[in-house]
N, C-alpha and C. Protein backbone atom coordinates (compact mmCIF):
# COMPACT_ATOMS: atom_id res chain seq x y z
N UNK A 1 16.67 7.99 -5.64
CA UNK A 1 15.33 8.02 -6.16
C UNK A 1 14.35 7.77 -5.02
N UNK A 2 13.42 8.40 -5.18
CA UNK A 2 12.56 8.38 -4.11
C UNK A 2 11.19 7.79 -4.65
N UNK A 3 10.62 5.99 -3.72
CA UNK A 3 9.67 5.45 -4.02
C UNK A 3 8.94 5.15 -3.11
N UNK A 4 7.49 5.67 -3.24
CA UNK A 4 6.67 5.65 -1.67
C UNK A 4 5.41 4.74 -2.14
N UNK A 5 4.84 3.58 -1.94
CA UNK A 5 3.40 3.32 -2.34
C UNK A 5 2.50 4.15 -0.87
N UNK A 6 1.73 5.40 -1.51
CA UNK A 6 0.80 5.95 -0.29
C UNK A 6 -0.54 5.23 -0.47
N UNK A 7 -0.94 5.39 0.87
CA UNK A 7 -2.43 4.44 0.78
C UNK A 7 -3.28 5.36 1.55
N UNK A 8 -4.46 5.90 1.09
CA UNK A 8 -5.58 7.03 1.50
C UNK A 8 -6.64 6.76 2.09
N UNK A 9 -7.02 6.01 2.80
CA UNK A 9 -8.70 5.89 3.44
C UNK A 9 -9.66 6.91 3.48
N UNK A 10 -10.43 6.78 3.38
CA UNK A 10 -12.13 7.99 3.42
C UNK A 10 -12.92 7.68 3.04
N UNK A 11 -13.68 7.79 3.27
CA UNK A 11 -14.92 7.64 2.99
C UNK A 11 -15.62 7.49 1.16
N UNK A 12 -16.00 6.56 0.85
CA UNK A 12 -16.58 6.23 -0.40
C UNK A 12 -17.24 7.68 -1.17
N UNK A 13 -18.01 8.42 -0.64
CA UNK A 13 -18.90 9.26 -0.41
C UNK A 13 -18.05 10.51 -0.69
N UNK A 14 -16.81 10.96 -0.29
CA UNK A 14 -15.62 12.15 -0.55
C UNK A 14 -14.87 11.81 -1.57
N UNK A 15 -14.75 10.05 -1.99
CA UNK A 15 -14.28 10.17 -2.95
C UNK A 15 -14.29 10.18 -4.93
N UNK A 16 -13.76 10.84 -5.75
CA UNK A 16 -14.40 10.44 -6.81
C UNK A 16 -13.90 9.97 -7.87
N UNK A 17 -14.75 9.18 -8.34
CA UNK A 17 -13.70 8.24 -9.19
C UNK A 17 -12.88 8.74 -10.44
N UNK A 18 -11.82 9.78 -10.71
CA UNK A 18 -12.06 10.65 -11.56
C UNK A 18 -10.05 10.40 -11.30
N UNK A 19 -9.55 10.41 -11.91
CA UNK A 19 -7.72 10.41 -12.81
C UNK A 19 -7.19 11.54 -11.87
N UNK A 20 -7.33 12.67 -12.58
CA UNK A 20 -7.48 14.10 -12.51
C UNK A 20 -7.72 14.56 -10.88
N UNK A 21 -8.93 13.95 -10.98
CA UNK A 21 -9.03 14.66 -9.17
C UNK A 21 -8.56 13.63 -8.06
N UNK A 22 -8.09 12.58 -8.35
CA UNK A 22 -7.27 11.47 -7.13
C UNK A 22 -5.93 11.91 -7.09
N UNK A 23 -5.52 12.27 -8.22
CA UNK A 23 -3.94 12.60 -8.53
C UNK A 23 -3.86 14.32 -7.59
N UNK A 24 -5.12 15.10 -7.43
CA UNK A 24 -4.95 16.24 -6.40
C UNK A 24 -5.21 15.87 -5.28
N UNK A 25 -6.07 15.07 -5.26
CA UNK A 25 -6.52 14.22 -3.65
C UNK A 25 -5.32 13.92 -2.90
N UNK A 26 -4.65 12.99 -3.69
CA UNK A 26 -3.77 12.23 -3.32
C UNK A 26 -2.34 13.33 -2.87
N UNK A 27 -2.24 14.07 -3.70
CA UNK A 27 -0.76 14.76 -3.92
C UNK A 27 -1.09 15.81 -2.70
N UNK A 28 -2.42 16.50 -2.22
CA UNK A 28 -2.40 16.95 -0.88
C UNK A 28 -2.25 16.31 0.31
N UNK A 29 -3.00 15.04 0.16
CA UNK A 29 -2.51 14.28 0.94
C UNK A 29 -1.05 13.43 1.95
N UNK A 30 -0.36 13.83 0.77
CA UNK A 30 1.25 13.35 0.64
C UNK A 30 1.56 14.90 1.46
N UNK A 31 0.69 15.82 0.95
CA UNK A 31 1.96 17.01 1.86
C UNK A 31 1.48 17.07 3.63
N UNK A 32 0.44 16.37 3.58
CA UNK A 32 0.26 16.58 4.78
C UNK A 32 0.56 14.69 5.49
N UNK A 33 1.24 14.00 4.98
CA UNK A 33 1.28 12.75 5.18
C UNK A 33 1.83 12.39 6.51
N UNK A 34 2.59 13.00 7.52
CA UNK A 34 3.12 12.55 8.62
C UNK A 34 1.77 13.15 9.64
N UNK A 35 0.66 13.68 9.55
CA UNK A 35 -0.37 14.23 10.51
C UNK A 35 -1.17 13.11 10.03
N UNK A 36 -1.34 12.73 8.92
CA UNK A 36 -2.64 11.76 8.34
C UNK A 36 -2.01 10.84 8.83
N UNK A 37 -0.99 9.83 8.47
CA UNK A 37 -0.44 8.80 9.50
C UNK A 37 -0.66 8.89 11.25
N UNK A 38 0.11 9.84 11.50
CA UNK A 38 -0.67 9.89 13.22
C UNK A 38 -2.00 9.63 13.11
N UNK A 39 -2.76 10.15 12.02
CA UNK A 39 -4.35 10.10 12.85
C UNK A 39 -4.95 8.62 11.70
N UNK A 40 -4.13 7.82 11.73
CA UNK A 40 -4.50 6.60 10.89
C UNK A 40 -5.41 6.41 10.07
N UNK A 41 -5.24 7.55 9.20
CA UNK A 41 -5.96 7.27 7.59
C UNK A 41 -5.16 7.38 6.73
N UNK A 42 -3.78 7.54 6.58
CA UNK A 42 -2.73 7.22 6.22
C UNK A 42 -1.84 6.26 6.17
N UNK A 43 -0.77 5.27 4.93
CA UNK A 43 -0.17 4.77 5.16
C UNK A 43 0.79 5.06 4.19
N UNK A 44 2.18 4.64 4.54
CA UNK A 44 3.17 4.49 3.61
C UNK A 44 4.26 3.29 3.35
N UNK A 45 4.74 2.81 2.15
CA UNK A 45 5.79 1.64 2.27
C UNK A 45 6.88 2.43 1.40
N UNK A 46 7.83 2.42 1.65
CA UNK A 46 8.95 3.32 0.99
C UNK A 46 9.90 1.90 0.29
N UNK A 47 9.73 1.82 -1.11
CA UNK A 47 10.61 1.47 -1.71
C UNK A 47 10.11 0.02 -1.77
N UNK A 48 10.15 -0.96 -0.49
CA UNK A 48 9.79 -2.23 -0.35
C UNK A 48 8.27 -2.48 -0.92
N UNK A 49 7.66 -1.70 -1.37
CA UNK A 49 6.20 -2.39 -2.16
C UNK A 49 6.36 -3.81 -2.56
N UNK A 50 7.09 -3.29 -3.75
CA UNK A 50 7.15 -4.56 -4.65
C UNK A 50 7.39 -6.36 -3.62
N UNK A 51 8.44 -5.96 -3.00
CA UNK A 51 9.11 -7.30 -1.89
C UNK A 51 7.69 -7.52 -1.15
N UNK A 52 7.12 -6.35 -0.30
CA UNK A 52 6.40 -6.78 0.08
C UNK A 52 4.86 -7.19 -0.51
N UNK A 53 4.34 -7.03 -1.69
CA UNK A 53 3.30 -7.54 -2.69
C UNK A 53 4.02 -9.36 -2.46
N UNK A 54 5.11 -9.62 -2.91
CA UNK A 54 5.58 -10.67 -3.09
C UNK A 54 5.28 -11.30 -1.33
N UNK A 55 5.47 -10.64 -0.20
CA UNK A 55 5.46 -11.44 0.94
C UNK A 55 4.08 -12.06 1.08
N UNK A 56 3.17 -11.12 0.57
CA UNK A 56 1.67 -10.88 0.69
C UNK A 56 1.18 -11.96 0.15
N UNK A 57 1.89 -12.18 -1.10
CA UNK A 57 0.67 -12.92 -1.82
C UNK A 57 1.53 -14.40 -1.90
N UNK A 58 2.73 -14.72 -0.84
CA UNK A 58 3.03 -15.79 -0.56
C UNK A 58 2.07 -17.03 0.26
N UNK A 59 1.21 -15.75 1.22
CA UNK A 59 -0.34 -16.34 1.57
C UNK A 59 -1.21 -16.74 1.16
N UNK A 60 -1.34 -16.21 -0.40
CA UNK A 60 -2.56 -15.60 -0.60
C UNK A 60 -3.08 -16.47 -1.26
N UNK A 61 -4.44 -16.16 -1.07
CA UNK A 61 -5.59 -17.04 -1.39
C UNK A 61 -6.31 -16.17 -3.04
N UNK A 62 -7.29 -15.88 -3.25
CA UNK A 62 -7.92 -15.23 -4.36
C UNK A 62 -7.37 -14.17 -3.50
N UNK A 63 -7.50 -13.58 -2.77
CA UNK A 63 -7.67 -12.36 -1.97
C UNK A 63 -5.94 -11.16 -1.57
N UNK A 64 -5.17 -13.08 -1.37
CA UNK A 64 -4.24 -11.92 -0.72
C UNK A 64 -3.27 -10.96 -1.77
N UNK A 65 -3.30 -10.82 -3.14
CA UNK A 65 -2.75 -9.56 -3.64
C UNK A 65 -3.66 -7.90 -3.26
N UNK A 66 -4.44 -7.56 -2.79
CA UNK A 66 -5.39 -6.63 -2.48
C UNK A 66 -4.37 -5.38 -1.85
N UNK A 67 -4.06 -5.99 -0.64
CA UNK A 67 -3.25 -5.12 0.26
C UNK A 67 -2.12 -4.03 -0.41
N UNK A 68 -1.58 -4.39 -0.96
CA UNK A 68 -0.49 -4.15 -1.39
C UNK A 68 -0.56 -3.22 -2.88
N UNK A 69 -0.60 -4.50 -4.21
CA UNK A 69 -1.32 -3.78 -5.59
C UNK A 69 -2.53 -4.01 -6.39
N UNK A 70 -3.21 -4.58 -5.12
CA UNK A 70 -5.00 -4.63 -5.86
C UNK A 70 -5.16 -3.14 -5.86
N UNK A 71 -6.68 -3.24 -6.36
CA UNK A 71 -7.20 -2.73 -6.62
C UNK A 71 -8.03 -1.80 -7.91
N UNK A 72 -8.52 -1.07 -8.59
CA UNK A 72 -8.79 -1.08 -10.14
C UNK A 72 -7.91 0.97 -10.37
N UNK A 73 -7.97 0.41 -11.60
CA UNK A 73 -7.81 2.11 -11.80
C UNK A 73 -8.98 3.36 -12.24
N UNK A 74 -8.62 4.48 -11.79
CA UNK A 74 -9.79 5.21 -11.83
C UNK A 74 -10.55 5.48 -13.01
N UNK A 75 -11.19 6.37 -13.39
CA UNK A 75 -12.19 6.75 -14.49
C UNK A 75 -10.49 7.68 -14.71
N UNK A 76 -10.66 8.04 -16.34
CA UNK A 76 -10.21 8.96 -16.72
C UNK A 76 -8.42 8.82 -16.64
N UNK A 77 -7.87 7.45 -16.08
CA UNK A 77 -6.46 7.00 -15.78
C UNK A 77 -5.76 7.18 -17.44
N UNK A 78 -4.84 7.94 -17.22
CA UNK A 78 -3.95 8.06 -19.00
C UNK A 78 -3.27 6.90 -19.15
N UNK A 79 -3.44 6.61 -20.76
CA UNK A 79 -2.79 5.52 -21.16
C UNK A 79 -1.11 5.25 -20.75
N UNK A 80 -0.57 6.67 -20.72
CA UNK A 80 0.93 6.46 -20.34
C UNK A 80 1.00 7.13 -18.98
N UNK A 81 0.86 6.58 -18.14
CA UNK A 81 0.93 7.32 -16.21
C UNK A 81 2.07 8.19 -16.34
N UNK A 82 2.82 8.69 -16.94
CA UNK A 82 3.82 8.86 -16.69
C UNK A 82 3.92 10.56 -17.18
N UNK A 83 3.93 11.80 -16.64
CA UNK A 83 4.47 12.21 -15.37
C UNK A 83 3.32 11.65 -14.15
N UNK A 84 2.08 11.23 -14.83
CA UNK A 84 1.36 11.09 -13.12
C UNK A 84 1.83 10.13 -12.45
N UNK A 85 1.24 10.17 -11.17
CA UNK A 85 1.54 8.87 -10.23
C UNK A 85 0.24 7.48 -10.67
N UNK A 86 0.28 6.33 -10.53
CA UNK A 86 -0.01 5.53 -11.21
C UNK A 86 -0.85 5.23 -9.86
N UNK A 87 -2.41 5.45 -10.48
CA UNK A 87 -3.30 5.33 -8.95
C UNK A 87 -4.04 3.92 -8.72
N UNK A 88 -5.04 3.70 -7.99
CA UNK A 88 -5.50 2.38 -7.75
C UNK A 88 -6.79 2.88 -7.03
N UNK A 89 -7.54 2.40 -6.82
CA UNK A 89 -9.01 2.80 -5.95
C UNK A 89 -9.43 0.98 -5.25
N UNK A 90 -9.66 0.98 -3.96
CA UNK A 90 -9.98 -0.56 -3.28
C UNK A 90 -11.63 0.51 -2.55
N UNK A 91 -12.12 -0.62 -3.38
CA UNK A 91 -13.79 0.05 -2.75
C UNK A 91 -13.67 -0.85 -1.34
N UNK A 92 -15.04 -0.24 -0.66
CA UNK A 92 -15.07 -0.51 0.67
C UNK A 92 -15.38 -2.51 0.99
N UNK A 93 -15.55 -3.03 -0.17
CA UNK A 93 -15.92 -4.25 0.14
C UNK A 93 -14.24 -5.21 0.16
N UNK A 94 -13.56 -3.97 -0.70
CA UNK A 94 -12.17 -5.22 -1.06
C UNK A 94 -11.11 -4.52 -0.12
N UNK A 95 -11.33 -3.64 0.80
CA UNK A 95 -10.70 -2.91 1.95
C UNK A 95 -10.98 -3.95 3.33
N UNK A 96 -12.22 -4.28 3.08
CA UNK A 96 -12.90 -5.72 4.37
C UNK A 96 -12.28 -7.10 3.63
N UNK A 97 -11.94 -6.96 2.63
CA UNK A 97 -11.27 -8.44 2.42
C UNK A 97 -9.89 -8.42 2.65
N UNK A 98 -9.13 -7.59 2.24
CA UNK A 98 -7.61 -6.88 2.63
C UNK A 98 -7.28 -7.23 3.90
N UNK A 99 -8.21 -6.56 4.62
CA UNK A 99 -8.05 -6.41 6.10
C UNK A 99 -8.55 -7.25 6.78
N UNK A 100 -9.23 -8.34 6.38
CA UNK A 100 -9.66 -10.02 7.34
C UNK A 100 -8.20 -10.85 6.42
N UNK A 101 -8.31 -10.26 5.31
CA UNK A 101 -6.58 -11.18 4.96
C UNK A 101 -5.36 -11.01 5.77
N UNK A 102 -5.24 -9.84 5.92
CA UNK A 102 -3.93 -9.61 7.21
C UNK A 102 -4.09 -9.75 8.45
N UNK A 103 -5.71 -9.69 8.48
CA UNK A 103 -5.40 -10.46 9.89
C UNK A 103 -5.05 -11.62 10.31
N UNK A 104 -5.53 -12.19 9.16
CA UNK A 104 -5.62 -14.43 9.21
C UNK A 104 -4.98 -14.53 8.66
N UNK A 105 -3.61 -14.08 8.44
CA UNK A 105 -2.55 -15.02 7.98
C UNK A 105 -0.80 -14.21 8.73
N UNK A 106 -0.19 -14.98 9.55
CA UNK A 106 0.38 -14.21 10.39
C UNK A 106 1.83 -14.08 9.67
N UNK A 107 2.43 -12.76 10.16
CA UNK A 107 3.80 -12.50 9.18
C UNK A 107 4.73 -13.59 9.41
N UNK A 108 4.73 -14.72 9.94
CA UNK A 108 5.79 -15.80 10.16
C UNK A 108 5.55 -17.02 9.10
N UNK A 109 4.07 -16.70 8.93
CA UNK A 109 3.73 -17.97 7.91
C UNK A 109 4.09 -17.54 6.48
N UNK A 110 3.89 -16.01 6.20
CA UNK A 110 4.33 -15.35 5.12
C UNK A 110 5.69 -15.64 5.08
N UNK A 111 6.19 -15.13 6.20
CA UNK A 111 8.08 -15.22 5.88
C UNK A 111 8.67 -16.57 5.50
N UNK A 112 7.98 -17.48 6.17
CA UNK A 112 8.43 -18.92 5.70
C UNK A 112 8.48 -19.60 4.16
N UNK A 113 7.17 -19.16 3.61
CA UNK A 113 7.05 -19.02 2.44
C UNK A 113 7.61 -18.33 1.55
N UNK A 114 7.88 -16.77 1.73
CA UNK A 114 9.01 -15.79 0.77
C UNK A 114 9.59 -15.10 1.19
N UNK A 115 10.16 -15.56 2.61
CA UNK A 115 11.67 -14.69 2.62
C UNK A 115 12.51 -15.29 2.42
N UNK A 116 13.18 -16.18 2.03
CA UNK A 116 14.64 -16.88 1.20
C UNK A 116 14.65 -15.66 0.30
N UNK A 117 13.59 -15.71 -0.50
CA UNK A 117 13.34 -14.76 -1.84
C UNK A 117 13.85 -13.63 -1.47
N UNK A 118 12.82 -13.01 -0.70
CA UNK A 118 13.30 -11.54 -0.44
C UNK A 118 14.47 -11.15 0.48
N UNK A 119 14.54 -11.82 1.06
CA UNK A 119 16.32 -11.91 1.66
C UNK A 119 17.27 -12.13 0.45
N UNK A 120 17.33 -12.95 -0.38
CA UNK A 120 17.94 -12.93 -1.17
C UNK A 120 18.27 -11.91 -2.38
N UNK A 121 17.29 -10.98 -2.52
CA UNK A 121 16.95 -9.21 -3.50
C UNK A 121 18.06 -8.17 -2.50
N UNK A 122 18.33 -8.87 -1.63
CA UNK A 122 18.85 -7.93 -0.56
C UNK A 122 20.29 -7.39 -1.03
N UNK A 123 20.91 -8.68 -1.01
CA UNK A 123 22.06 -9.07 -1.53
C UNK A 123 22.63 -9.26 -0.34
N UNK A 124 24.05 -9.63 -0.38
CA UNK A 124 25.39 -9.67 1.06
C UNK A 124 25.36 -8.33 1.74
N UNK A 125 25.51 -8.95 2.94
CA UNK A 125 25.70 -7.99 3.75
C UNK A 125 24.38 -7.62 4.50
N UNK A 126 23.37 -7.93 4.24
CA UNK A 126 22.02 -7.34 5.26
C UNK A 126 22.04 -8.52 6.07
N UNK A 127 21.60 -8.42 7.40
CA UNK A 127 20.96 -9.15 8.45
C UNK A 127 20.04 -9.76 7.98
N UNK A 128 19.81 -10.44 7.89
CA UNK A 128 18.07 -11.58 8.39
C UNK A 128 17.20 -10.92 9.16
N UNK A 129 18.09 -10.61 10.50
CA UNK A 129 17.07 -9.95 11.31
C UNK A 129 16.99 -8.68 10.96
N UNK A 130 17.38 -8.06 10.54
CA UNK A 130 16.90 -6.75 9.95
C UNK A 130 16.06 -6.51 9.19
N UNK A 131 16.11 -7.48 7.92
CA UNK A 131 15.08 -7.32 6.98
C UNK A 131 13.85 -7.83 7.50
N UNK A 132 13.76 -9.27 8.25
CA UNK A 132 12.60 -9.70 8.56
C UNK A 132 12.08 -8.19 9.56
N UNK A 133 12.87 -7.63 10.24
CA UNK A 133 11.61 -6.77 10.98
C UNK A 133 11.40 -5.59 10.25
N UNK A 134 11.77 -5.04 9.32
CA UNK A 134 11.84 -4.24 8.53
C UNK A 134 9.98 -4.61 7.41
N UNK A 135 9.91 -6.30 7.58
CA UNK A 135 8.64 -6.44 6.71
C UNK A 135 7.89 -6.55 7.82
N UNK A 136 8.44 -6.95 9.36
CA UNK A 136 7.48 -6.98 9.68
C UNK A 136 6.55 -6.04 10.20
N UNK A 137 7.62 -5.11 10.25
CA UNK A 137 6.55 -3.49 10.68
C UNK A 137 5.98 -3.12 9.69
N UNK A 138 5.84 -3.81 8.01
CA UNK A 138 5.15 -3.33 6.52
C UNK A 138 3.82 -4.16 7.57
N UNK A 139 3.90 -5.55 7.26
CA UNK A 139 2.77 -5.98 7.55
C UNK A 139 1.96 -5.68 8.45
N UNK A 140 2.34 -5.01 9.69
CA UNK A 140 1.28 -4.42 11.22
C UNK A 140 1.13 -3.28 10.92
N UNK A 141 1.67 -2.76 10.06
CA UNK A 141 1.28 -1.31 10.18
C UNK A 141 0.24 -1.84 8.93
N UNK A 142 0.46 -2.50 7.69
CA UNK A 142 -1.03 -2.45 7.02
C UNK A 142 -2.29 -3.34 7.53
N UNK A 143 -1.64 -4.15 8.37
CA UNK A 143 -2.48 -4.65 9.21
C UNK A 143 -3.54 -3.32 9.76
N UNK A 144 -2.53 -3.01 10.53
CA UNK A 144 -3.60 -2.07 11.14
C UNK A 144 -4.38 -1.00 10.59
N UNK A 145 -3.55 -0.04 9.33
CA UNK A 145 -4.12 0.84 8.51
C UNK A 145 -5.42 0.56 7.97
N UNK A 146 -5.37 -1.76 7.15
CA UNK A 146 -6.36 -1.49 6.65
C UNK A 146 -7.74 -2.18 7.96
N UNK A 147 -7.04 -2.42 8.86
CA UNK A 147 -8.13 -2.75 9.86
C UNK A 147 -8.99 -1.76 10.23
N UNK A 148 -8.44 -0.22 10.22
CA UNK A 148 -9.13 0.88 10.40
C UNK A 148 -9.70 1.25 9.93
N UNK A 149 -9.48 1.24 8.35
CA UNK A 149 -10.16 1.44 7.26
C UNK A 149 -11.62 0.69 6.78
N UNK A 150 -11.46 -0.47 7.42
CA UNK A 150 -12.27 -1.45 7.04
C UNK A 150 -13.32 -1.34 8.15
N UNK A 151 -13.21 -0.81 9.48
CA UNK A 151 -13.85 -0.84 10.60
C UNK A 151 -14.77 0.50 10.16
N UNK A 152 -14.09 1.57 9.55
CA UNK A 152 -15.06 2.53 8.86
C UNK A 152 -15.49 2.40 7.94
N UNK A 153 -15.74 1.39 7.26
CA UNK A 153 -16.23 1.19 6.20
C UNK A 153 -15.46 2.26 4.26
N UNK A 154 -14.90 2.45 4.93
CA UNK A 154 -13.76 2.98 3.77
C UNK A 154 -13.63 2.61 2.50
N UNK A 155 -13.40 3.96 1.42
CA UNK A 155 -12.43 3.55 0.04
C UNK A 155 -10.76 3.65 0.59
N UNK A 156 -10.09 2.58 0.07
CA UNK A 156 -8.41 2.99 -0.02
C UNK A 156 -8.28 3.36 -1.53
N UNK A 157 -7.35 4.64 -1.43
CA UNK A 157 -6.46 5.22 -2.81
C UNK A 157 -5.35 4.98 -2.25
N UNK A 158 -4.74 4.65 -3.52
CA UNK A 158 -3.04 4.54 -3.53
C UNK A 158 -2.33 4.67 -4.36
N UNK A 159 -1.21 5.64 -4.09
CA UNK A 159 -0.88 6.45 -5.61
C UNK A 159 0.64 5.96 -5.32
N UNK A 160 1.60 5.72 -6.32
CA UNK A 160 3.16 5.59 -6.63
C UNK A 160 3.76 7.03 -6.69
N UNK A 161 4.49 7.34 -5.81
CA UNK A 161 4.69 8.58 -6.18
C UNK A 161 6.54 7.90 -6.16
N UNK A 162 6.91 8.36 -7.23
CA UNK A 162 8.10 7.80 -7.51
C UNK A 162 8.97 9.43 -8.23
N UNK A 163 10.50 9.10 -8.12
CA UNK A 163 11.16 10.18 -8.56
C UNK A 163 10.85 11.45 -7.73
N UNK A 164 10.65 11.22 -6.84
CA UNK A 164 9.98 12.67 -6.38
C UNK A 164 8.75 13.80 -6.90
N UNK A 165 7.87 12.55 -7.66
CA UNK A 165 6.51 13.99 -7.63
C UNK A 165 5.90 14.12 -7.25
N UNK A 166 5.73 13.78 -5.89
CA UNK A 166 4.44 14.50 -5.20
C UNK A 166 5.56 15.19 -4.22
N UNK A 167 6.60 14.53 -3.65
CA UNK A 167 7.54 15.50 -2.77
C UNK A 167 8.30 16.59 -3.31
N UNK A 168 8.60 16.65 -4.93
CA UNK A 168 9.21 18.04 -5.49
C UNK A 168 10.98 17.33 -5.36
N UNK A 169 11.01 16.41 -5.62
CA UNK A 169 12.57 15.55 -5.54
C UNK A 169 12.81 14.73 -6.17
């Protein structure tokens, strides 16, 4: 099964708050997702969302769930998401709180706090050190995604594309 949380930056101004048209936004986005990552308005967490929501908000203050599964749902979101992907919209003010949250709180203080936990979802047989760097490239890379985002003053979208529908798998 294939589970990606994608995360979209752009501009407030391109985007609209609308079910229907984030779910096309988004799903072009995904086909062009390894060029949008190079040019860092793109992000992706494959599978580990959930673990990592949990690393996140081992920090967290009011603020630190944002990164991960803040954010509100759009105009026009169906009562049952389901064939859509299940979207989220972070306006440009909670993209600057996201992103002063990952900066001020460092992935060691997180891990201390919930990785027993998430080492433990792992089950026997994984490394320590594997998994810890496995979150820790989640956290610098959204570190940095939403630092970029936030430096442009940005909306983040972020859609679940699970089972394969936005990839056709």
């Amino acid at each position: 099964m294939h589970m990606h949380m994608h995360l979209r930056a752009a501009a407030q101004a391109e985007i609209r708050d609308d079910h229907s048209w984030l779910e096309a936004f988004m799903a072009t986005a995904w086909a062009h997702h390894e060029v949008e990552c190079a040019a860092g308005v793109a992000a992706s967490i494959e599978k580990d969302f959930g673990l990592l929501h949990e690393l996140c908000s081992a920090g967290a203050d009011a603020a630190g769930w944002l990164p991960v599964f803040g954010g509100r749902q759009p105009a026009g979101a169906p009562a049952d998401e389901l064939p859509h992907p299940p979207l989220l919209l972070l306006e440009p003010a909670e993209v600057r709180t996201a992103a002063a949250f990952l900066a001020a709180v460092p992935f060691d203080g997180l891990w201390d706090a919930a990785g027993a936990k998430i080492l433990a979802s792992f089950g026997p047989g994984w490394a320590e050190a594997l998994v810890v760097e496995v979150f820790r490239g989640h956290h610098r890379d959204l570190r940095a995604f939403y630092g970029r985002a936030a430096a442009a003053g940005h909306t983040v979208v972020k859609a679940g594309w699970f089972q394969g529908a936005a990839t056709g798998g």
